[in-house]
C-alpha atoms as a PDB file:
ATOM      1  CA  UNK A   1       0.000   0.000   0.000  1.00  0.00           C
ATOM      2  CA  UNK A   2       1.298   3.664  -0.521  1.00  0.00           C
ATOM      3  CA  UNK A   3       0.674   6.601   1.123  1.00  0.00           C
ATOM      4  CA  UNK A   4      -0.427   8.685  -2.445  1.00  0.00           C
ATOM      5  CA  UNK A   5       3.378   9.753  -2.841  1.00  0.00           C
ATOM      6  CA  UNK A   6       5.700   8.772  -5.968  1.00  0.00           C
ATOM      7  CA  UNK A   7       8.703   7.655  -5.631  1.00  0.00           C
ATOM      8  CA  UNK A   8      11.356   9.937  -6.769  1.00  0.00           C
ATOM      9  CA  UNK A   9      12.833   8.813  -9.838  1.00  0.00           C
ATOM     10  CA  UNK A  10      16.565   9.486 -10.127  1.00  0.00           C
ATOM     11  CA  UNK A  11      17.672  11.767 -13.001  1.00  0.00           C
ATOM     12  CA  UNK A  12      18.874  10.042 -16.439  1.00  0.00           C
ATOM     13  CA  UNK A  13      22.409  10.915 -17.614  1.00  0.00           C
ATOM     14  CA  UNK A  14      21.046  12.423 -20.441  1.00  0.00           C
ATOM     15  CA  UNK A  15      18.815  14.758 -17.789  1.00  0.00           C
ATOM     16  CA  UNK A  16      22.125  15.499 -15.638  1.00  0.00           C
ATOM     17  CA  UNK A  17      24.054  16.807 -18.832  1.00  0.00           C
ATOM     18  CA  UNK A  18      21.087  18.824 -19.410  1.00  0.00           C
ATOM     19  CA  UNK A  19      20.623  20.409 -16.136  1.00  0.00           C
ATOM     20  CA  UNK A  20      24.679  20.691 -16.210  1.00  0.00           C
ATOM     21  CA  UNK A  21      24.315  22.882 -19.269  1.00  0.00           C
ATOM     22  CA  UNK A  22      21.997  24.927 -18.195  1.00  0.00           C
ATOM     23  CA  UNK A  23      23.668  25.297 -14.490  1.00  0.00           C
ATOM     24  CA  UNK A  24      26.947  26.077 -15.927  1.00  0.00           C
ATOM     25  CA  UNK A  25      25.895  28.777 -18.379  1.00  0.00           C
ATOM     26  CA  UNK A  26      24.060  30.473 -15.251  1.00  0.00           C
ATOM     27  CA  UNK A  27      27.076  30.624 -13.142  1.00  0.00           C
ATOM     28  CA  UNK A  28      29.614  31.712 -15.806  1.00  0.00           C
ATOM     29  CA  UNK A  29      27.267  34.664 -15.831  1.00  0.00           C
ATOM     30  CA  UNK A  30      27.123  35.126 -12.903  1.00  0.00           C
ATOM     31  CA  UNK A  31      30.661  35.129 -12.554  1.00  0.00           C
ATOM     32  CA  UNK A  32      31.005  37.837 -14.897  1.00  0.00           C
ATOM     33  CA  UNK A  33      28.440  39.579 -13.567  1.00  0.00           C
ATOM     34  CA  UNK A  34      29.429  39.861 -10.068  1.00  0.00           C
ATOM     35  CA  UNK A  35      33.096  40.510 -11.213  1.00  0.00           C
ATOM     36  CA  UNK A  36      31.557  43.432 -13.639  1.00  0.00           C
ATOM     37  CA  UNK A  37      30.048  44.928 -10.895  1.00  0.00           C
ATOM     38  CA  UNK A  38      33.188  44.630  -8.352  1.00  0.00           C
ATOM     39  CA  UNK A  39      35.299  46.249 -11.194  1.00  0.00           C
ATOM     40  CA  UNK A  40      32.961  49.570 -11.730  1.00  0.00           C
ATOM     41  CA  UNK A  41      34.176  52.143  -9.711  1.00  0.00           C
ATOM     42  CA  UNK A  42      32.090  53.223  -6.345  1.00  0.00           C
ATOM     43  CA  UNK A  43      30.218  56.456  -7.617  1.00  0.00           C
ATOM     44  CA  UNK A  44      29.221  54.642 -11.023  1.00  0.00           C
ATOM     45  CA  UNK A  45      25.137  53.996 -10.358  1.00  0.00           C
ATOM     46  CA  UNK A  46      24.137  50.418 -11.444  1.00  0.00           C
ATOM     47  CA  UNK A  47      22.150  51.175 -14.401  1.00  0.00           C
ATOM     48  CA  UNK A  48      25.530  52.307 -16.323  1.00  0.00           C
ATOM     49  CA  UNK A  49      26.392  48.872 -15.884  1.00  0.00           C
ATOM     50  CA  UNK A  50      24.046  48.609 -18.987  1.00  0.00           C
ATOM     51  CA  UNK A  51      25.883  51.707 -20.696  1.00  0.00           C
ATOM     52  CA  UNK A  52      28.657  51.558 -23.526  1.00  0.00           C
ATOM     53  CA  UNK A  53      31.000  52.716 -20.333  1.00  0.00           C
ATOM     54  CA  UNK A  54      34.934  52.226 -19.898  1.00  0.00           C
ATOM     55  CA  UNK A  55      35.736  48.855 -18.874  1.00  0.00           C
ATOM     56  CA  UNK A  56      39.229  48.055 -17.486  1.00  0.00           C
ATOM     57  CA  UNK A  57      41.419  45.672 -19.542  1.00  0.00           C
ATOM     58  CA  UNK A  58      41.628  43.078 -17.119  1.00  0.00           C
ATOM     59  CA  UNK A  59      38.056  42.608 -16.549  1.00  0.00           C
ATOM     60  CA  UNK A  60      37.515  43.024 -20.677  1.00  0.00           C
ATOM     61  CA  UNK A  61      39.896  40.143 -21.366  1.00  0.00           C
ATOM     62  CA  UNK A  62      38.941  37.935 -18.432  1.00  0.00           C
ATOM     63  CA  UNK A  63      35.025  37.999 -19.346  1.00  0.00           C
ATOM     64  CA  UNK A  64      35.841  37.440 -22.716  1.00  0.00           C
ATOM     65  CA  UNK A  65      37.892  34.331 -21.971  1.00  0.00           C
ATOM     66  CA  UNK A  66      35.274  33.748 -19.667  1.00  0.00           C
ATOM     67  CA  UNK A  67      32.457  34.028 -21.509  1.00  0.00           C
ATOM     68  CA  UNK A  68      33.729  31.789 -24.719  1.00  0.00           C
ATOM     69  CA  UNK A  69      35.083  29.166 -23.178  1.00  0.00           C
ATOM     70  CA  UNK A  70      32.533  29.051 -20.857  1.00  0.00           C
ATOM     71  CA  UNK A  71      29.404  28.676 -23.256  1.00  0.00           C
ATOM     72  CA  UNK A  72      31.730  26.674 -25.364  1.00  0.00           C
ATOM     73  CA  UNK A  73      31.656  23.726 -22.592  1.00  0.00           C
ATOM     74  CA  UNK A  74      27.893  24.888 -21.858  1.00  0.00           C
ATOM     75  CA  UNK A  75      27.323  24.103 -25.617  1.00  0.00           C
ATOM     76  CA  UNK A  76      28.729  21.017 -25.641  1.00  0.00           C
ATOM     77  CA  UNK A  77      26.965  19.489 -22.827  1.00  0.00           C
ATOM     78  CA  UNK A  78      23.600  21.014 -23.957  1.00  0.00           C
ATOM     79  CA  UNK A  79      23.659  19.745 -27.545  1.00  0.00           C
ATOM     80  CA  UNK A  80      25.124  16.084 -26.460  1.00  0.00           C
ATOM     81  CA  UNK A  81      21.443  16.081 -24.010  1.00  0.00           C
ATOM     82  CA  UNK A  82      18.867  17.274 -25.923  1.00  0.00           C
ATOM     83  CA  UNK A  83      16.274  15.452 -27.892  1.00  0.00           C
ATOM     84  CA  UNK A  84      14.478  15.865 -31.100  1.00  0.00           C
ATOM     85  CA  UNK A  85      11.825  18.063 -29.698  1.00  0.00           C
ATOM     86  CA  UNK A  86      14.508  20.417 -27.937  1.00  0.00           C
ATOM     87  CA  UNK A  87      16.692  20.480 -30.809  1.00  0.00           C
ATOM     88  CA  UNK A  88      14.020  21.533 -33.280  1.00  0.00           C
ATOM     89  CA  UNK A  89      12.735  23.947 -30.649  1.00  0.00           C
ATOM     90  CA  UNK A  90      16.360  25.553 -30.555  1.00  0.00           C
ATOM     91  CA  UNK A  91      17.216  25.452 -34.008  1.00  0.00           C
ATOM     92  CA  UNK A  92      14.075  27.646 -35.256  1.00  0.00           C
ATOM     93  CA  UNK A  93      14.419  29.688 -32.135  1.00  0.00           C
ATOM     94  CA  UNK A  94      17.892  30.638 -33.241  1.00  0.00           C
ATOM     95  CA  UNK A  95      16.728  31.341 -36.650  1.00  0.00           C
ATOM     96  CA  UNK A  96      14.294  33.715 -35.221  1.00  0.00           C
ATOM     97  CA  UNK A  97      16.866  35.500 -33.158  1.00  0.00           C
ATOM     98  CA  UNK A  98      19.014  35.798 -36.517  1.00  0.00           C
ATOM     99  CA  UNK A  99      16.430  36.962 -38.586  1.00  0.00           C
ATOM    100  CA  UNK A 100      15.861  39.765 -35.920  1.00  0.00           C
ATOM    101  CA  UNK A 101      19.498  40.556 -35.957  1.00  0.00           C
ATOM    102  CA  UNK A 102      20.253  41.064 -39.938  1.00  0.00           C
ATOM    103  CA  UNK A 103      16.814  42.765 -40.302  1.00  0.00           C
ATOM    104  CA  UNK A 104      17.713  45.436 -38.096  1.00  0.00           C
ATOM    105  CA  UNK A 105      21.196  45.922 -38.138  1.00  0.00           C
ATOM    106  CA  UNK A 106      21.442  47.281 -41.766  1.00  0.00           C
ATOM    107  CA  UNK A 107      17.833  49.019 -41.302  1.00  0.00           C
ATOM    108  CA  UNK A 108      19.426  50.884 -37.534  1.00  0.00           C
ATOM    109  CA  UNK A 109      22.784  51.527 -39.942  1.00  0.00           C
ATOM    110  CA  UNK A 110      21.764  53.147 -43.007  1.00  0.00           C
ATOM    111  CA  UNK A 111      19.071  55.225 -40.978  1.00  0.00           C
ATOM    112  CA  UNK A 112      22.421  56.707 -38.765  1.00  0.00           C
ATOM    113  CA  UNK A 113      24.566  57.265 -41.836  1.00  0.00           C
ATOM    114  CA  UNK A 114      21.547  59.856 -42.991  1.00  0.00           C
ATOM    115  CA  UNK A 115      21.427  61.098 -39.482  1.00  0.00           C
ATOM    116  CA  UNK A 116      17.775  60.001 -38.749  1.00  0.00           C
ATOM    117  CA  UNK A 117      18.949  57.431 -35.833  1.00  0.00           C
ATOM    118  CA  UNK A 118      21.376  57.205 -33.172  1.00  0.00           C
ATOM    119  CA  UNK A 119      24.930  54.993 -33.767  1.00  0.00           C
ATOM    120  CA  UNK A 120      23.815  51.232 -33.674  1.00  0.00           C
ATOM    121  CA  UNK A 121      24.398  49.871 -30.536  1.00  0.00           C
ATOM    122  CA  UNK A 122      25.905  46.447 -30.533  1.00  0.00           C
ATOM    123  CA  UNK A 123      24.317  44.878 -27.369  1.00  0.00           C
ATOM    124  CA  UNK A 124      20.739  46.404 -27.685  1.00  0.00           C
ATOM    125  CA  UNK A 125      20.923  44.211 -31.531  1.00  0.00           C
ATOM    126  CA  UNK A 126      22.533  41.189 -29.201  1.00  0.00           C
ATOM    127  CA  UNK A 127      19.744  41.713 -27.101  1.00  0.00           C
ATOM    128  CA  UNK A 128      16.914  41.937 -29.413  1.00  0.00           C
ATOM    129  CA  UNK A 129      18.215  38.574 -31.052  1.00  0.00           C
ATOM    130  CA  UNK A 130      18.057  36.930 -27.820  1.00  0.00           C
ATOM    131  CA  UNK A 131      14.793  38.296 -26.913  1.00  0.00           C
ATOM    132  CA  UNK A 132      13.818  37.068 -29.932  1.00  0.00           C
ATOM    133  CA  UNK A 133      15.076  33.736 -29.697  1.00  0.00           C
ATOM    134  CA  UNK A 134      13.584  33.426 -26.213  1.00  0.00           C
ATOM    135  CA  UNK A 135      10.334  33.985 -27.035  1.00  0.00           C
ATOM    136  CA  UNK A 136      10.081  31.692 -30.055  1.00  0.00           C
ATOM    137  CA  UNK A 137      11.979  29.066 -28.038  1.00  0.00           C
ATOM    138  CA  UNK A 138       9.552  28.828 -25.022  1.00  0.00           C
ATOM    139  CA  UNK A 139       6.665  29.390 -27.593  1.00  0.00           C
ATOM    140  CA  UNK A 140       7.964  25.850 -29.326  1.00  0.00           C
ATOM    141  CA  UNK A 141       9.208  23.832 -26.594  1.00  0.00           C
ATOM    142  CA  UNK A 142       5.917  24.294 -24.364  1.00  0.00           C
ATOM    143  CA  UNK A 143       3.165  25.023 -26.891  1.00  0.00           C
END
């Protein structure tokens, strides 16, 4: 007889490398995160974290190290646990975020060279592409 409870089943390997992936990714930003924020100086407010801003060299070429080798590994592990349904979700989901990216970088870029826009801003396009792919990722994988 059982008291209405499941068991808990223990996590596949596949499941582990998954959660892994995702785990990892999280804490290499936070890593860079936190160490942006210890490397601004004291009076900068936290907003201007956001801002095109100085950054020292040795914070620049740490997060970028970082950051690629980082979501390298992440991307390994992710793409060896996914299945069909994940990989199709993340495939269009990337096209999306793509598609978002090379429609308005040369539309923001030819509007500035007539002087009807402001200078294209690199991470606002980085993150409309990953707003992007966000949204058309959740919208496959749990539709």
């Amino acid at each position: 007889m059982t008291d209405g409870k499941t068991a808990k089943q223990p996590m596949s390997p596949r499941r582990k490398r998954y959660w892994f992936s995702l785990g990892f990714a999280a804490v290499i930003g936070g890593i860079i995160g936190g160490w942006m924020t210890a490397d601004q100086p004291h009076d900068r407010a936290a907003i201007e974290l956001l801002s095109n801003g100085a950054l020292t060299p040795g914070f620049a070429i740490g997060a970028a190290i970082t950051w690629s080798l980082g979501l390298a590994i992440a991307m390994i592990f992710y793409h060896r646990s996914i299945d069909d349904h994940e990989e199709h979700a993340w495939v269009w989901a990337s096209t999306w975020g793509w598609y978002a990216f090379i429609f308005t970088t040369p539309v923001w870029w030819v509007l500035h060279r007539a002087a009807l826009a402001p200078s294209p801003n690199a991470m606002l396009l980085f993150l409309l592409s990953m707003a992007v792919n966000l949204a058309v990722y959740l919208w496959l994988k749990f539709r």
